[in-house]
C-alpha atoms as a PDB file:
ATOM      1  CA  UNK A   1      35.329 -20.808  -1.011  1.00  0.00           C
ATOM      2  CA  UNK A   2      35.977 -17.593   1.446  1.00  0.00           C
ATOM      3  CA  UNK A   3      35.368 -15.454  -2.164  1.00  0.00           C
ATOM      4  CA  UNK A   4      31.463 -16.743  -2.229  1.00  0.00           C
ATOM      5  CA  UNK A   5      31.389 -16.566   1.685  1.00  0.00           C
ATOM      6  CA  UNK A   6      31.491 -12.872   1.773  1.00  0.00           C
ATOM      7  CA  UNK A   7      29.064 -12.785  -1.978  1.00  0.00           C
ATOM      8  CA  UNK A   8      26.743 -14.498   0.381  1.00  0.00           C
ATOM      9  CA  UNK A   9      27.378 -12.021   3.301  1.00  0.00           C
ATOM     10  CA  UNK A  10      27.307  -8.820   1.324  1.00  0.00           C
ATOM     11  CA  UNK A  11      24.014  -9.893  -0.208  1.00  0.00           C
ATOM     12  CA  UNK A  12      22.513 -10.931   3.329  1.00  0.00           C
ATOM     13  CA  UNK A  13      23.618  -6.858   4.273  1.00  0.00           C
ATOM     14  CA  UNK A  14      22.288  -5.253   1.134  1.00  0.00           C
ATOM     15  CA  UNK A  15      18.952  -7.390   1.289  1.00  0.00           C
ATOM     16  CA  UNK A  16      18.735  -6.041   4.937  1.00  0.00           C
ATOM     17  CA  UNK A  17      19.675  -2.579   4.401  1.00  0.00           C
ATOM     18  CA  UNK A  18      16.640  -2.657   2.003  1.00  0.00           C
ATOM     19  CA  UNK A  19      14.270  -4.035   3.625  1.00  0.00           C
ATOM     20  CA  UNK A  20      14.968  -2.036   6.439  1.00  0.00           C
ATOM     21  CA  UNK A  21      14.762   1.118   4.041  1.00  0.00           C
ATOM     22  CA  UNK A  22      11.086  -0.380   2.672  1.00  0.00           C
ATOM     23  CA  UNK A  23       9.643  -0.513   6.528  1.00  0.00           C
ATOM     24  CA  UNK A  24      10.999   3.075   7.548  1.00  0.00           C
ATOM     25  CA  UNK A  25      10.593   4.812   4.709  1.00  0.00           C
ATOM     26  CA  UNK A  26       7.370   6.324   5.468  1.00  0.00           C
ATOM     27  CA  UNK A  27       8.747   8.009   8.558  1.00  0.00           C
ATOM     28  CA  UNK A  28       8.945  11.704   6.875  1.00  0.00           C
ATOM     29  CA  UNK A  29       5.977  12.863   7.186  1.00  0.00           C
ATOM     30  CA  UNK A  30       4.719  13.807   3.156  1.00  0.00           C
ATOM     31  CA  UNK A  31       5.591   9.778   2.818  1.00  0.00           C
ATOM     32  CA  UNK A  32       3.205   9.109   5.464  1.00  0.00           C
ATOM     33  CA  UNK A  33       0.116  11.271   4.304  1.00  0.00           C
ATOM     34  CA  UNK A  34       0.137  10.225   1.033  1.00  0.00           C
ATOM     35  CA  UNK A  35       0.079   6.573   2.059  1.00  0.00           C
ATOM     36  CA  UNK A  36      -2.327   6.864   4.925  1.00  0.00           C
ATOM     37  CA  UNK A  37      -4.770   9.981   3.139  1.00  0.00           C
ATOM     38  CA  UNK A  38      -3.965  10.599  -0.392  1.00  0.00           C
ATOM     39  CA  UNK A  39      -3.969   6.756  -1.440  1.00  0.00           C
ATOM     40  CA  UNK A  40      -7.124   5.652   0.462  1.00  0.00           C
ATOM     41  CA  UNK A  41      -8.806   8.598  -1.467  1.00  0.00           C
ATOM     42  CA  UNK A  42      -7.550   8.312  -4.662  1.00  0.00           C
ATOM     43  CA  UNK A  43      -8.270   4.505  -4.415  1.00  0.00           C
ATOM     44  CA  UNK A  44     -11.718   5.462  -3.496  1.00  0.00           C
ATOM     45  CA  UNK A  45     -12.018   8.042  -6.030  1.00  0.00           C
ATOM     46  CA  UNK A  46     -11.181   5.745  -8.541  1.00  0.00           C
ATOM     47  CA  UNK A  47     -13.418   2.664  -8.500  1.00  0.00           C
ATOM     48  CA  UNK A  48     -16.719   4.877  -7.451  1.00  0.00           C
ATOM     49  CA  UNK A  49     -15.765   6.281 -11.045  1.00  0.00           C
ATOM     50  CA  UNK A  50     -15.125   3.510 -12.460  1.00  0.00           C
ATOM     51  CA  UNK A  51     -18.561   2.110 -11.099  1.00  0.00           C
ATOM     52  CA  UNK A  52     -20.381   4.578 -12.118  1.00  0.00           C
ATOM     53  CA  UNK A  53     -18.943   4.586 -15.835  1.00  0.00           C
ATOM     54  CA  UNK A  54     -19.339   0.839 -15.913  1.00  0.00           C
ATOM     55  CA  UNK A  55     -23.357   1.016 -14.590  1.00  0.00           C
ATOM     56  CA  UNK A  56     -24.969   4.179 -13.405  1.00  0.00           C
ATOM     57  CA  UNK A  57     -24.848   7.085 -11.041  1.00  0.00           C
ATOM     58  CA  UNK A  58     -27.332   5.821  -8.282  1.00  0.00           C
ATOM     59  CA  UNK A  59     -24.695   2.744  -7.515  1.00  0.00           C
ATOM     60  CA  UNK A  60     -22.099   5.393  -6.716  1.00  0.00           C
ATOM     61  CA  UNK A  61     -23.111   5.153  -2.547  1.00  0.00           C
ATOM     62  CA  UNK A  62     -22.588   1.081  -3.449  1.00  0.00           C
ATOM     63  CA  UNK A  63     -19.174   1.598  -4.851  1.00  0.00           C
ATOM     64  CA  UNK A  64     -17.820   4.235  -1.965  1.00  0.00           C
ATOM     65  CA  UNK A  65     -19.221   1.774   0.682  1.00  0.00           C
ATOM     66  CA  UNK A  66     -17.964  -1.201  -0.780  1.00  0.00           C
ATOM     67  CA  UNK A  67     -14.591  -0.060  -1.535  1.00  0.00           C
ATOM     68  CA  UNK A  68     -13.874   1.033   2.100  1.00  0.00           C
ATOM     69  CA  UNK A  69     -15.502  -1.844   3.766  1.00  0.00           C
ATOM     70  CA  UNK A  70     -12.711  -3.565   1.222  1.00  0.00           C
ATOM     71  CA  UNK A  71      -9.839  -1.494   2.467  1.00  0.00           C
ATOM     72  CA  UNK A  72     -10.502  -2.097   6.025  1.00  0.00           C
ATOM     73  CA  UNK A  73     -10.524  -5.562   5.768  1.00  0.00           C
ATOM     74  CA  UNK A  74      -7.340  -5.276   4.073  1.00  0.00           C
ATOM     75  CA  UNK A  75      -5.774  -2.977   7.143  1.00  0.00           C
ATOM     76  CA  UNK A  76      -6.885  -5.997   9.182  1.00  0.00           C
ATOM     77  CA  UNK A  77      -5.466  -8.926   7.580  1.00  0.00           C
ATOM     78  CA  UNK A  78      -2.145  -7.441   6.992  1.00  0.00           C
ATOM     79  CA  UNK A  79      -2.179  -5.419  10.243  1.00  0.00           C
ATOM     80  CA  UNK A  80      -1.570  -1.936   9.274  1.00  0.00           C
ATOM     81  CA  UNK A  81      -3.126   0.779  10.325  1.00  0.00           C
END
């Protein structure tokens, strides 16, 4: 019984040292740029081409609009920033 008490305990700490490591892990500073510049861009980047493959080159200003109108909302419903 005191065996699976500490299982349970040692799984509580590992599940919190991870988590912990998830939320902080963007404190160095390349971590941070590429999530908060590099993504967003690339993200971007990609469905504009992607539009523009799948129709035509005028809807590209639809598809770059669109896209970050999209990824604001997102910042907002999840609260980042």
């Amino acid at each position: 019984m005191l065996h699976k008490f500490w299982l349970n305990v040692r799984m509580f700490v590992e599940g919190a040292r991870l988590s912990y490591i998830a939320l902080f892990h963007w404190l160095r500073p390349t971590t941070y740029v590429a999530s908060k510049v590099i993504m967003p861009i690339n993200q971007i980047l990609f469905f504009t081409l992607l539009g523009v493959y799948a129709t035509s080159r005028s809807n590209a200003d639809f598809y770059i609009i669109g896209n970050s109108v999209q990824m604001a909302s997102i910042s907002g419903i999840y609260a980042m920033t």
